[in-house]
N, C-alpha and C. Protein backbone atom coordinates (compact mmCIF):
# COMPACT_ATOMS: atom_id res chain seq x y z
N UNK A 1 55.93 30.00 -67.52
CA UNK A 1 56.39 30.23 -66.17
C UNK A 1 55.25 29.99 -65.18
N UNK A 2 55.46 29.29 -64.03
CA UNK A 2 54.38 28.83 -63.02
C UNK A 2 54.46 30.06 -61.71
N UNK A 3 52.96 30.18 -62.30
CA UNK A 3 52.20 31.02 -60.91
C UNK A 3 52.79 30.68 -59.55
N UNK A 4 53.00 31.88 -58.73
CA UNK A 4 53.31 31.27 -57.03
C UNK A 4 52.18 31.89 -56.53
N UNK A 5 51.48 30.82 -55.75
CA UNK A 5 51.05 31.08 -54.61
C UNK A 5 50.48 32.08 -54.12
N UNK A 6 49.63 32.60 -53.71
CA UNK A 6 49.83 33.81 -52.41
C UNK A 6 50.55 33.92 -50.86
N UNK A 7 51.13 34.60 -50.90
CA UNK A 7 51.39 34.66 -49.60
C UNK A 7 50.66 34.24 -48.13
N UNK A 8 51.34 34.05 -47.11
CA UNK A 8 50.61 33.90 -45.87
C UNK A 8 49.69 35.12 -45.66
N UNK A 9 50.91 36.58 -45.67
CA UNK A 9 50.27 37.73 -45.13
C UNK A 9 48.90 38.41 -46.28
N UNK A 10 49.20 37.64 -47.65
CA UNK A 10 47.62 37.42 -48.54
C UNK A 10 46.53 37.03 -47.79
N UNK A 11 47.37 35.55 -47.40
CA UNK A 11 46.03 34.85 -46.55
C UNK A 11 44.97 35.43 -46.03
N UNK A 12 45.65 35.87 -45.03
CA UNK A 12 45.52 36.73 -44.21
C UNK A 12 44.78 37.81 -44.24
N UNK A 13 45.09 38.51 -45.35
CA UNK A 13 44.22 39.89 -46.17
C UNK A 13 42.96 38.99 -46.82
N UNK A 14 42.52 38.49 -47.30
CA UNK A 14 41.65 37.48 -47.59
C UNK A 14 41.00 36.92 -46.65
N UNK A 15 41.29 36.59 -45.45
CA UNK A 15 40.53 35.72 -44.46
C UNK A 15 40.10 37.10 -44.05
N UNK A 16 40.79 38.21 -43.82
CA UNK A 16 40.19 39.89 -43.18
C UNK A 16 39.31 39.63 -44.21
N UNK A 17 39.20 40.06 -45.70
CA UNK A 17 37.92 40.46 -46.43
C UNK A 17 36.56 39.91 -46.38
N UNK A 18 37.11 38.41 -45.93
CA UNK A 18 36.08 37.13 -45.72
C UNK A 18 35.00 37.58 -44.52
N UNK A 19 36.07 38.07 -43.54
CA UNK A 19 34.95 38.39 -42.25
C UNK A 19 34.64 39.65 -41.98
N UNK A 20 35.03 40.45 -42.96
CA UNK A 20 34.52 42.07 -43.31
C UNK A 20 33.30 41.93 -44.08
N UNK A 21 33.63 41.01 -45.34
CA UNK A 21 32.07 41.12 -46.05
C UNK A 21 31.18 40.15 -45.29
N UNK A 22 31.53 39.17 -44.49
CA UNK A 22 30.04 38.81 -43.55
C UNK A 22 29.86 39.68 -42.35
N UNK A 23 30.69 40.71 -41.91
CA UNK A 23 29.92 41.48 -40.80
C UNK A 23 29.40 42.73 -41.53
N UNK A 24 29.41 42.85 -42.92
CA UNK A 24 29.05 43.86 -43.38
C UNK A 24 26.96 43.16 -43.31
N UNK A 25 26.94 42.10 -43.98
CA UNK A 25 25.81 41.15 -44.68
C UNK A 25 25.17 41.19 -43.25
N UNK A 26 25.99 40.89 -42.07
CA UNK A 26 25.49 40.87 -40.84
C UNK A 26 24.38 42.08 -40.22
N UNK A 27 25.22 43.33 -40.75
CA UNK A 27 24.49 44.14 -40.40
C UNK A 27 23.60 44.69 -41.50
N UNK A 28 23.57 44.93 -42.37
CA UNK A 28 22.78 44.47 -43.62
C UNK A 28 21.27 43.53 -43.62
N UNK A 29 21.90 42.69 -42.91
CA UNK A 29 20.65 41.70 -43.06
C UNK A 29 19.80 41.23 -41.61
N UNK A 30 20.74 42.26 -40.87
CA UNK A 30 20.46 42.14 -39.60
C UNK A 30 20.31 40.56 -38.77
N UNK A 31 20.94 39.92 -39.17
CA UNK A 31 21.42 38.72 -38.81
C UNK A 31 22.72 37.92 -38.63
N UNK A 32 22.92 36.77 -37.49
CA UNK A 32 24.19 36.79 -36.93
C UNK A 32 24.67 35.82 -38.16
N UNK A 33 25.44 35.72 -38.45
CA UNK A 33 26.67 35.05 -39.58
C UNK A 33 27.69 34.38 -39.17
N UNK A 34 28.56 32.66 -38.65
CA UNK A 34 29.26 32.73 -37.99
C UNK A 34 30.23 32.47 -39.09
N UNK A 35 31.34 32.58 -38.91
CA UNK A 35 32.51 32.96 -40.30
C UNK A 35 32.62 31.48 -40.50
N UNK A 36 32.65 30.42 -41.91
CA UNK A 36 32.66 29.70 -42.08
C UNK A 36 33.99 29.18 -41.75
N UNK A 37 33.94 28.37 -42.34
CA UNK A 37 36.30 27.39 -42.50
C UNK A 37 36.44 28.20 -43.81
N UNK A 38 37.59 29.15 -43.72
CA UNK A 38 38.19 29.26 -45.30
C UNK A 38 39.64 28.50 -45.12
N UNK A 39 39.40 27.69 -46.37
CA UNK A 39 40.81 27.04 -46.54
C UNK A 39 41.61 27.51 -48.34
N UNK A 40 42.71 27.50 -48.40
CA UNK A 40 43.34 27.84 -49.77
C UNK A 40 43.89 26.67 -50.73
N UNK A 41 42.79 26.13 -50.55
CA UNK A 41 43.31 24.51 -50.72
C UNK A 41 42.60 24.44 -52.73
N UNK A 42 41.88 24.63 -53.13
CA UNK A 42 41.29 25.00 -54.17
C UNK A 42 42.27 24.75 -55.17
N UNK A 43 41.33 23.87 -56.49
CA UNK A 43 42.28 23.59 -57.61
C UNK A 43 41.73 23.86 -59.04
N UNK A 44 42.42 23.97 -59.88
CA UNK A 44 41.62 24.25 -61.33
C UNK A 44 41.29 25.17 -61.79
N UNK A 45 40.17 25.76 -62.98
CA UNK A 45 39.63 27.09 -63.13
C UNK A 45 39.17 27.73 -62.16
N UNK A 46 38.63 27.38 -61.06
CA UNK A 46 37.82 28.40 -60.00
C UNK A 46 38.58 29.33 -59.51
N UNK A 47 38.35 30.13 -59.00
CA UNK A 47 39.24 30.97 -57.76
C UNK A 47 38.23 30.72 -57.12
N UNK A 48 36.91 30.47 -56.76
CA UNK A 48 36.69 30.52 -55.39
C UNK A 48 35.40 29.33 -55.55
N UNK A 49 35.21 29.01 -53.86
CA UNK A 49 33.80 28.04 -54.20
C UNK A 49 33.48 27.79 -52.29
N UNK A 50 31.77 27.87 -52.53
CA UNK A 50 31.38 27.48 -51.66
C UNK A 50 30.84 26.43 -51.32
N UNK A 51 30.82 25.47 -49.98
CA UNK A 51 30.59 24.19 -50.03
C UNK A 51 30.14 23.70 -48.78
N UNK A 52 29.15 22.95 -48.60
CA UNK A 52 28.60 22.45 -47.32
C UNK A 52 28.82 20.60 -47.50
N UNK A 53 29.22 20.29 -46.41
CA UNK A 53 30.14 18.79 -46.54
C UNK A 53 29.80 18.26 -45.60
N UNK A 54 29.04 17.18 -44.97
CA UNK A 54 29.19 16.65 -43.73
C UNK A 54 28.22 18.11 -42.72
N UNK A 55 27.42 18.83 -43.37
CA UNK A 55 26.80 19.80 -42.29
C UNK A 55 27.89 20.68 -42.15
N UNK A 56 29.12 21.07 -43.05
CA UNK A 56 29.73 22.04 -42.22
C UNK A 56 30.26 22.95 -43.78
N UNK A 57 30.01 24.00 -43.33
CA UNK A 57 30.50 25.10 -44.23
C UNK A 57 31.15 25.50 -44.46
N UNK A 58 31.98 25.73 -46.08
CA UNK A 58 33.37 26.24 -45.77
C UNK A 58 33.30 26.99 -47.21
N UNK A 59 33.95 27.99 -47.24
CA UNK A 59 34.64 28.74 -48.54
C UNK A 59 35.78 28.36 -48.38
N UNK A 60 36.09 27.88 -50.30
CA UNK A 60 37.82 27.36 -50.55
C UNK A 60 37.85 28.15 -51.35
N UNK A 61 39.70 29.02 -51.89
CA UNK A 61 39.90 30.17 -52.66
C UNK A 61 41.03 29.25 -53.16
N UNK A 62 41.11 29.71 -54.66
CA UNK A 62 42.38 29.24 -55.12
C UNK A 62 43.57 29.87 -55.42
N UNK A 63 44.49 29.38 -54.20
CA UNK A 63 45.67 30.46 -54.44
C UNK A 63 46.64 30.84 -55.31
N UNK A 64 46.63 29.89 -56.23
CA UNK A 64 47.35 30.51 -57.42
C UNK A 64 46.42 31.39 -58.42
N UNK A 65 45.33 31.26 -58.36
CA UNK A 65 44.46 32.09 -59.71
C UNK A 65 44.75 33.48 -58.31
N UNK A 66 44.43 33.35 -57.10
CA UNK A 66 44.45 34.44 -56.46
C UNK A 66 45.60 35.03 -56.58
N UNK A 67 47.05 34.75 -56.27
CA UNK A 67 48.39 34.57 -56.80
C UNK A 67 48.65 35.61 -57.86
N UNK A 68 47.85 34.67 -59.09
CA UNK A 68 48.09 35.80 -60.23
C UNK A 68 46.86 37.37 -60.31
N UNK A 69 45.64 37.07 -60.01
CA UNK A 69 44.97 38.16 -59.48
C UNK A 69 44.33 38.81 -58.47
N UNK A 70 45.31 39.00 -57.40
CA UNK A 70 44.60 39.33 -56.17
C UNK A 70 43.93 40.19 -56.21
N UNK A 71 44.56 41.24 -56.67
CA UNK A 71 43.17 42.80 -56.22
C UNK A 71 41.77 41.94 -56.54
N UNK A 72 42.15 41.84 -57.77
CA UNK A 72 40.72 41.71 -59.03
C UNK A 72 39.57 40.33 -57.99
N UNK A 73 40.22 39.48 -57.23
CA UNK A 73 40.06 38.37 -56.63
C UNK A 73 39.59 38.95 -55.08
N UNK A 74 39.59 39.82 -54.98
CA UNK A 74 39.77 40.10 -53.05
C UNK A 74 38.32 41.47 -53.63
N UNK A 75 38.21 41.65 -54.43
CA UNK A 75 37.37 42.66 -54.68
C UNK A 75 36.14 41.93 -55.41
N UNK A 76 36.55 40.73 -56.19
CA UNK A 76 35.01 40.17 -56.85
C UNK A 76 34.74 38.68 -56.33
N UNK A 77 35.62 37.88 -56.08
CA UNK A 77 35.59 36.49 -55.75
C UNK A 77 35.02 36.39 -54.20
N UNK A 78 35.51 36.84 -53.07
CA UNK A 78 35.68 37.12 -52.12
C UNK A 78 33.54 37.52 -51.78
N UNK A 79 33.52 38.53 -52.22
CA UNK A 79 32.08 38.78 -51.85
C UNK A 79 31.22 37.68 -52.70
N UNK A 80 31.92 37.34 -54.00
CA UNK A 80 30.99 36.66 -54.47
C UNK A 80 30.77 34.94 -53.71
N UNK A 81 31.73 34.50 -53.27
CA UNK A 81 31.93 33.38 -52.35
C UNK A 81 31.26 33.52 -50.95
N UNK A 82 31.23 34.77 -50.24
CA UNK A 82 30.61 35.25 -48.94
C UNK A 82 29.07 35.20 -49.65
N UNK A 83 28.57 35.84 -50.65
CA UNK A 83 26.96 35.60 -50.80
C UNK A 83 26.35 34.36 -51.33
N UNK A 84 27.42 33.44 -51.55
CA UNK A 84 26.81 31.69 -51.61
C UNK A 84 26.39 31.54 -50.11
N UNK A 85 27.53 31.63 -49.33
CA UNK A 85 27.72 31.62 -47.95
C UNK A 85 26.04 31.93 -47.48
N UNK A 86 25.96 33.22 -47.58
CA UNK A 86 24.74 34.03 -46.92
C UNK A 86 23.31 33.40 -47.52
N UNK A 87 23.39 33.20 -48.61
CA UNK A 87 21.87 33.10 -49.28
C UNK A 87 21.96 31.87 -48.45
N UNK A 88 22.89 30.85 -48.55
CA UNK A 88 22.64 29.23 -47.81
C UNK A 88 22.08 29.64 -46.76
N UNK A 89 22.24 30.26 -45.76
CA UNK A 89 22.23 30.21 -44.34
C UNK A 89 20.43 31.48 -44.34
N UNK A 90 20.35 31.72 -45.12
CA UNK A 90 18.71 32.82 -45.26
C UNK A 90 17.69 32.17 -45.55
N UNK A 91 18.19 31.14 -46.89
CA UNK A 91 17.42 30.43 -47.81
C UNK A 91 17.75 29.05 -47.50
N UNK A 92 18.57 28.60 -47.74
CA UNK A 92 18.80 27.07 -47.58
C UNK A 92 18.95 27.00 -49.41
N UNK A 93 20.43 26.56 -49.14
CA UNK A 93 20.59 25.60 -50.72
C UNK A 93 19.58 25.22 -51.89
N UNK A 94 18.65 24.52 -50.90
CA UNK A 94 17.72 23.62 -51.49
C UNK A 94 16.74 24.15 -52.37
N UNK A 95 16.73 25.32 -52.01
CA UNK A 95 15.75 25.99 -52.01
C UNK A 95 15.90 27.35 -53.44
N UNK A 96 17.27 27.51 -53.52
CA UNK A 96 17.32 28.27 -54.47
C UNK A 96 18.71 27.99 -55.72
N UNK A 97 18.47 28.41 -56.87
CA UNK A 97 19.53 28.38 -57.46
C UNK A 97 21.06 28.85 -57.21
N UNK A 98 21.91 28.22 -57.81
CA UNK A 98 23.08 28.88 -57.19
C UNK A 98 23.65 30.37 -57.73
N UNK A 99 22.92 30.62 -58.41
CA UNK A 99 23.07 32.30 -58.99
C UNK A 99 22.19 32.85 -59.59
N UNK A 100 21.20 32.18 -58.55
CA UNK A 100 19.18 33.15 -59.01
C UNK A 100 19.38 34.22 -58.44
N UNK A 101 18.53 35.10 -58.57
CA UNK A 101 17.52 35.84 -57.67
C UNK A 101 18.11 36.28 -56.42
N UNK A 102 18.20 35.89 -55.80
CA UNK A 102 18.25 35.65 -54.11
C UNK A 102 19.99 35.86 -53.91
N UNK A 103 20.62 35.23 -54.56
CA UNK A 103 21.81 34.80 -54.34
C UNK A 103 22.35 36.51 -55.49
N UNK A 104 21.73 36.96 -55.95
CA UNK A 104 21.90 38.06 -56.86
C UNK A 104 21.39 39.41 -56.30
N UNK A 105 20.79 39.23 -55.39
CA UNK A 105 20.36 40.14 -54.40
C UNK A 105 21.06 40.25 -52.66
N UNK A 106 21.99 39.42 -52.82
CA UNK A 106 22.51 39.57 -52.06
C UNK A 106 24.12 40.00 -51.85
N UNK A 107 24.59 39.94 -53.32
CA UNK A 107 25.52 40.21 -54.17
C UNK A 107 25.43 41.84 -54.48
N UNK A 108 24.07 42.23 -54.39
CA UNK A 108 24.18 44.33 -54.61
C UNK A 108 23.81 44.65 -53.05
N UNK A 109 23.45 43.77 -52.29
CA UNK A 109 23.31 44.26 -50.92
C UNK A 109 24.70 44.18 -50.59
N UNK A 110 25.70 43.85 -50.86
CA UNK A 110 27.10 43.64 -50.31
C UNK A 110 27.98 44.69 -51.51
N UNK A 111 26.99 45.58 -52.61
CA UNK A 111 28.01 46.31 -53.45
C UNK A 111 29.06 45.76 -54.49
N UNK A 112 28.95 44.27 -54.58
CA UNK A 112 29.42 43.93 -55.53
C UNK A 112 28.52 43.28 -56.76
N UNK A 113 29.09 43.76 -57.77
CA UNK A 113 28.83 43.23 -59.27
C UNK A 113 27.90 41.43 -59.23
N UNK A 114 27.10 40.82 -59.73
CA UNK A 114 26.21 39.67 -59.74
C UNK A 114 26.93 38.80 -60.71
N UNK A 115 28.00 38.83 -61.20
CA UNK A 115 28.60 38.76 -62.52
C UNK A 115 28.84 36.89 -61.67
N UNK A 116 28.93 35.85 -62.71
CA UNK A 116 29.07 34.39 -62.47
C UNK A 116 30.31 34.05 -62.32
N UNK A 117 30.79 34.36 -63.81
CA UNK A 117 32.30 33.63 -64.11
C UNK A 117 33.14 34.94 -64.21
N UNK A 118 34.07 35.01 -63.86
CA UNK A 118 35.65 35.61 -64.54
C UNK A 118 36.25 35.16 -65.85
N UNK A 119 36.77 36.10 -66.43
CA UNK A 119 37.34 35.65 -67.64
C UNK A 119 39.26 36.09 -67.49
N UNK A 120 39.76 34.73 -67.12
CA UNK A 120 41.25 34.84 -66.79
C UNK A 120 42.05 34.33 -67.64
N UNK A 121 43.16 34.88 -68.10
CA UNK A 121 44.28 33.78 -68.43
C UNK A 121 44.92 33.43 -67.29
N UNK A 122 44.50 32.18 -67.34
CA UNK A 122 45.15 30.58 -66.16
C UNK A 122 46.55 30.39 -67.16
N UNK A 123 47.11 31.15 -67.88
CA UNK A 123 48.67 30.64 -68.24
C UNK A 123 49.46 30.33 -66.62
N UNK A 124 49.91 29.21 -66.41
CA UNK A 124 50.81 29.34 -65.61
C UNK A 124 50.47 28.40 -64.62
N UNK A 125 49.32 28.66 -64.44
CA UNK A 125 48.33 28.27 -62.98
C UNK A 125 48.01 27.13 -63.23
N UNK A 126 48.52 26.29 -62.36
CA UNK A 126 48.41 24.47 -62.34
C UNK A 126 46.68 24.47 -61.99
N UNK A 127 46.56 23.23 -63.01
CA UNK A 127 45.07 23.15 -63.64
C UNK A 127 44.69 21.95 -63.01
N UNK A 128 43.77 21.20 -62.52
CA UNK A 128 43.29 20.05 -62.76
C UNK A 128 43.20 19.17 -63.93
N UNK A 129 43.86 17.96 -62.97
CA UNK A 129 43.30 17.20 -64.89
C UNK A 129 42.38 15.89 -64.00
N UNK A 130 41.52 15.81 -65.01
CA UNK A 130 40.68 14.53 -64.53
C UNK A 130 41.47 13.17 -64.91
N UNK A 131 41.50 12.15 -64.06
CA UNK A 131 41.88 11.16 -64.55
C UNK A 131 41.01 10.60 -65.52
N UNK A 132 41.33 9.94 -66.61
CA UNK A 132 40.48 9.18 -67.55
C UNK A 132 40.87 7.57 -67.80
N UNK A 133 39.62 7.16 -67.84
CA UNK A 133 39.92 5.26 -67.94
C UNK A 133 39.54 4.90 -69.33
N UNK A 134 40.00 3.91 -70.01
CA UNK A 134 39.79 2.94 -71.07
C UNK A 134 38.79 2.27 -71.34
N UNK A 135 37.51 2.61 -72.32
CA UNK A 135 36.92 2.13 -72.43
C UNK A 135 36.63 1.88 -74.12
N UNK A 136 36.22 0.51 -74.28
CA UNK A 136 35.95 0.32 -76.06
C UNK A 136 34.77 -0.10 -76.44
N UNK A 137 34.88 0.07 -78.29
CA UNK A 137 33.41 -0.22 -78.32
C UNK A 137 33.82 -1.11 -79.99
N UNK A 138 33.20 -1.28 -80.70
CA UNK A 138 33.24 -2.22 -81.81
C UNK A 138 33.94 -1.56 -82.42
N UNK A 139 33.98 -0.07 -82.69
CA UNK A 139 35.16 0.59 -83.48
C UNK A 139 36.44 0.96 -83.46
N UNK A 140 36.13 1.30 -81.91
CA UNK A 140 37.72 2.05 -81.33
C UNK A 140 37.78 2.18 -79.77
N UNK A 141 38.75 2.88 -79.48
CA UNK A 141 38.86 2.69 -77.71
C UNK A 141 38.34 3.97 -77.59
N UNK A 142 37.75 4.44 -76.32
CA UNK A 142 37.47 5.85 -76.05
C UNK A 142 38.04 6.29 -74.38
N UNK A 143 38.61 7.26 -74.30
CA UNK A 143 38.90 8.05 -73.02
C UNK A 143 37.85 8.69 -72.11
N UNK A 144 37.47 7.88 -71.13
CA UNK A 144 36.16 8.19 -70.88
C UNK A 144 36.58 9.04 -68.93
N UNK A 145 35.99 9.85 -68.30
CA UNK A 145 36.36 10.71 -67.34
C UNK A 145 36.07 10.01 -66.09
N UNK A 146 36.85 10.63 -65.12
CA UNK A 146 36.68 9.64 -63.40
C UNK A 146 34.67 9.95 -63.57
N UNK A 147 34.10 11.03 -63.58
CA UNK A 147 32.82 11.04 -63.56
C UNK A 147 32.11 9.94 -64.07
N UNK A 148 32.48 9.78 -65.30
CA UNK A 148 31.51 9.25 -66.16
C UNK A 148 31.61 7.28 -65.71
N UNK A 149 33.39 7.25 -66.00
CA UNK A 149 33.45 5.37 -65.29
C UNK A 149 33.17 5.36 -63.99
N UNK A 150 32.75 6.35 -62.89
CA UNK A 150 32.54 5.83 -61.57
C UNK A 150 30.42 5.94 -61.84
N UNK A 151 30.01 6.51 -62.62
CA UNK A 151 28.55 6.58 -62.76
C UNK A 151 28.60 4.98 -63.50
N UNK A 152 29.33 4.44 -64.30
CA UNK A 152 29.42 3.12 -65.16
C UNK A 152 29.35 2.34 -63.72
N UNK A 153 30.78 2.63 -63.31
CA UNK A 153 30.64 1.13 -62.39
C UNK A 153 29.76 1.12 -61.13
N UNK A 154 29.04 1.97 -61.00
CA UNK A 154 27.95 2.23 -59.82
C UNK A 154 26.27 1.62 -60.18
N UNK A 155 26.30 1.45 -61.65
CA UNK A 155 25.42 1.15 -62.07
C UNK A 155 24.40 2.58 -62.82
N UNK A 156 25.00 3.60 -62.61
CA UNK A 156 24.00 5.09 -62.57
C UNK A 156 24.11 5.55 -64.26
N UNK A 157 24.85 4.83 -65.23
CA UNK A 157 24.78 5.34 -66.34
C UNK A 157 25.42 4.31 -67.52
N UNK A 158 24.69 4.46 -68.31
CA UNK A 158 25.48 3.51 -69.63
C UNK A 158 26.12 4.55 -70.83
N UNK A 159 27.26 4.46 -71.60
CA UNK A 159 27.34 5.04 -72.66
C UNK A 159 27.74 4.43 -73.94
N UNK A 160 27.26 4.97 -75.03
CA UNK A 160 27.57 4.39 -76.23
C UNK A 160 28.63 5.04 -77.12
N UNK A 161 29.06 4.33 -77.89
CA UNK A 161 29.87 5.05 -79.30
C UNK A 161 28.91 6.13 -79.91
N UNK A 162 29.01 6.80 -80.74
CA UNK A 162 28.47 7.97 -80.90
C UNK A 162 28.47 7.96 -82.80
N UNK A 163 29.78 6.55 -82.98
CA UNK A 163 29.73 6.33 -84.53
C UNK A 163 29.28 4.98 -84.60
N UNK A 164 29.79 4.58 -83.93
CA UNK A 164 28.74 2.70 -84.06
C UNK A 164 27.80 2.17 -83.18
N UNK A 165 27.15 3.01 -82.18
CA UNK A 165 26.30 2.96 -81.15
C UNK A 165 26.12 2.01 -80.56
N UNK A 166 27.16 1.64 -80.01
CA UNK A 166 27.39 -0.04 -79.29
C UNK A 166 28.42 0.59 -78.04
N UNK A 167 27.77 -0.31 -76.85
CA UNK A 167 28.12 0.48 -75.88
C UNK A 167 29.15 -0.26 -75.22
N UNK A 168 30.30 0.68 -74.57
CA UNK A 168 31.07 1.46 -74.38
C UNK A 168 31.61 0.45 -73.14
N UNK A 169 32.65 -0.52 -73.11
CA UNK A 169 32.75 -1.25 -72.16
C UNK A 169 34.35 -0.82 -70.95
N UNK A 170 34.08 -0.98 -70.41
CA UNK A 170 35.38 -0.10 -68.99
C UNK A 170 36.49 -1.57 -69.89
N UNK A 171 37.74 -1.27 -70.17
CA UNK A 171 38.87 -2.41 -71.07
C UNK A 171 39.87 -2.70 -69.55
N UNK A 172 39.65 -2.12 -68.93
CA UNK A 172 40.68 -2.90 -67.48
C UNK A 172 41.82 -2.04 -67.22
């Protein structure tokens, strides 16, 4: 049976938690925070992710993993997505891991758990699938990932068979 959605008035409760835990960090860290773009646009295992694109910042939540666990999602995802947010804007990206130190200290300054991943059953919850292209080698054909044939045809990577070590040609 397929997961629905969250609601608008979810949304909603979610975009509130979003700008509760940065005016909390705000005063906390005694610094101004301006509320990023949250969009519910998010696909696959994640429920949540932070992302800087073009200079502009945004937290995306995924509404069906949210769907199937909101509390659990509005209580751990939510802050944990707001302190990517914060460490970027203290530290700068560049500068630190995405779940060092810094980014883990800012995660008990906001009262929530440092914890990385969730452990969910996604029964239900429409998944990503990567597209995969055709590629062969002296033995057999292999299913190779949008990652891996766009690093091929860019020039950024070669791969081989792994049983006849003869490499690995894109078949059309």
């Amino acid at each position: 049976m397929m997961v629905e959605p969250i609601t608008h008035v979810q949304q909603q409760q979610v975009m509130t938690a979003t700008r509760c835990c940065i005016q909390l960090a705000e005063q906390l860290f005694e610094h101004e925070f301006k509320v990023p773009a949250v969009t519910f646009d998010l696909r696959g295992r994640a429920a949540g992710m932070y992302r800087v694109r073009n200079a502009r910042r945004q937290i995306r939540y995924n509404p069906y993993i949210f769907g199937k666990y909101f509390a659990d999602n509005l209580a751990n995802t939510v802050p944990h997505e707001v302190a990517h947010y914060v460490t970027d804007v203290l530290y700068g990206l560049q500068h630190v891991r995405p779940h060092g130190c810094e980014w883990q200290a800012v995660m008990r300054v906001l009262d929530a758990e440092p914890s990385v991943t969730c452990n969910y059953d996604l029964t239900g919850v429409p998944l990503r699938q990567q597209r995969r292209f055709c590629y062969r080698c002296v033995c057999s054909s292999h299913a190779v990932s949008a990652v891996r044939h766009n690093r091929v045809q860019r020039g950024l990577g070669k791969y081989v068979c792994k049983y006849c070590s003869t490499a690995l040609v894109f078949a059309g």
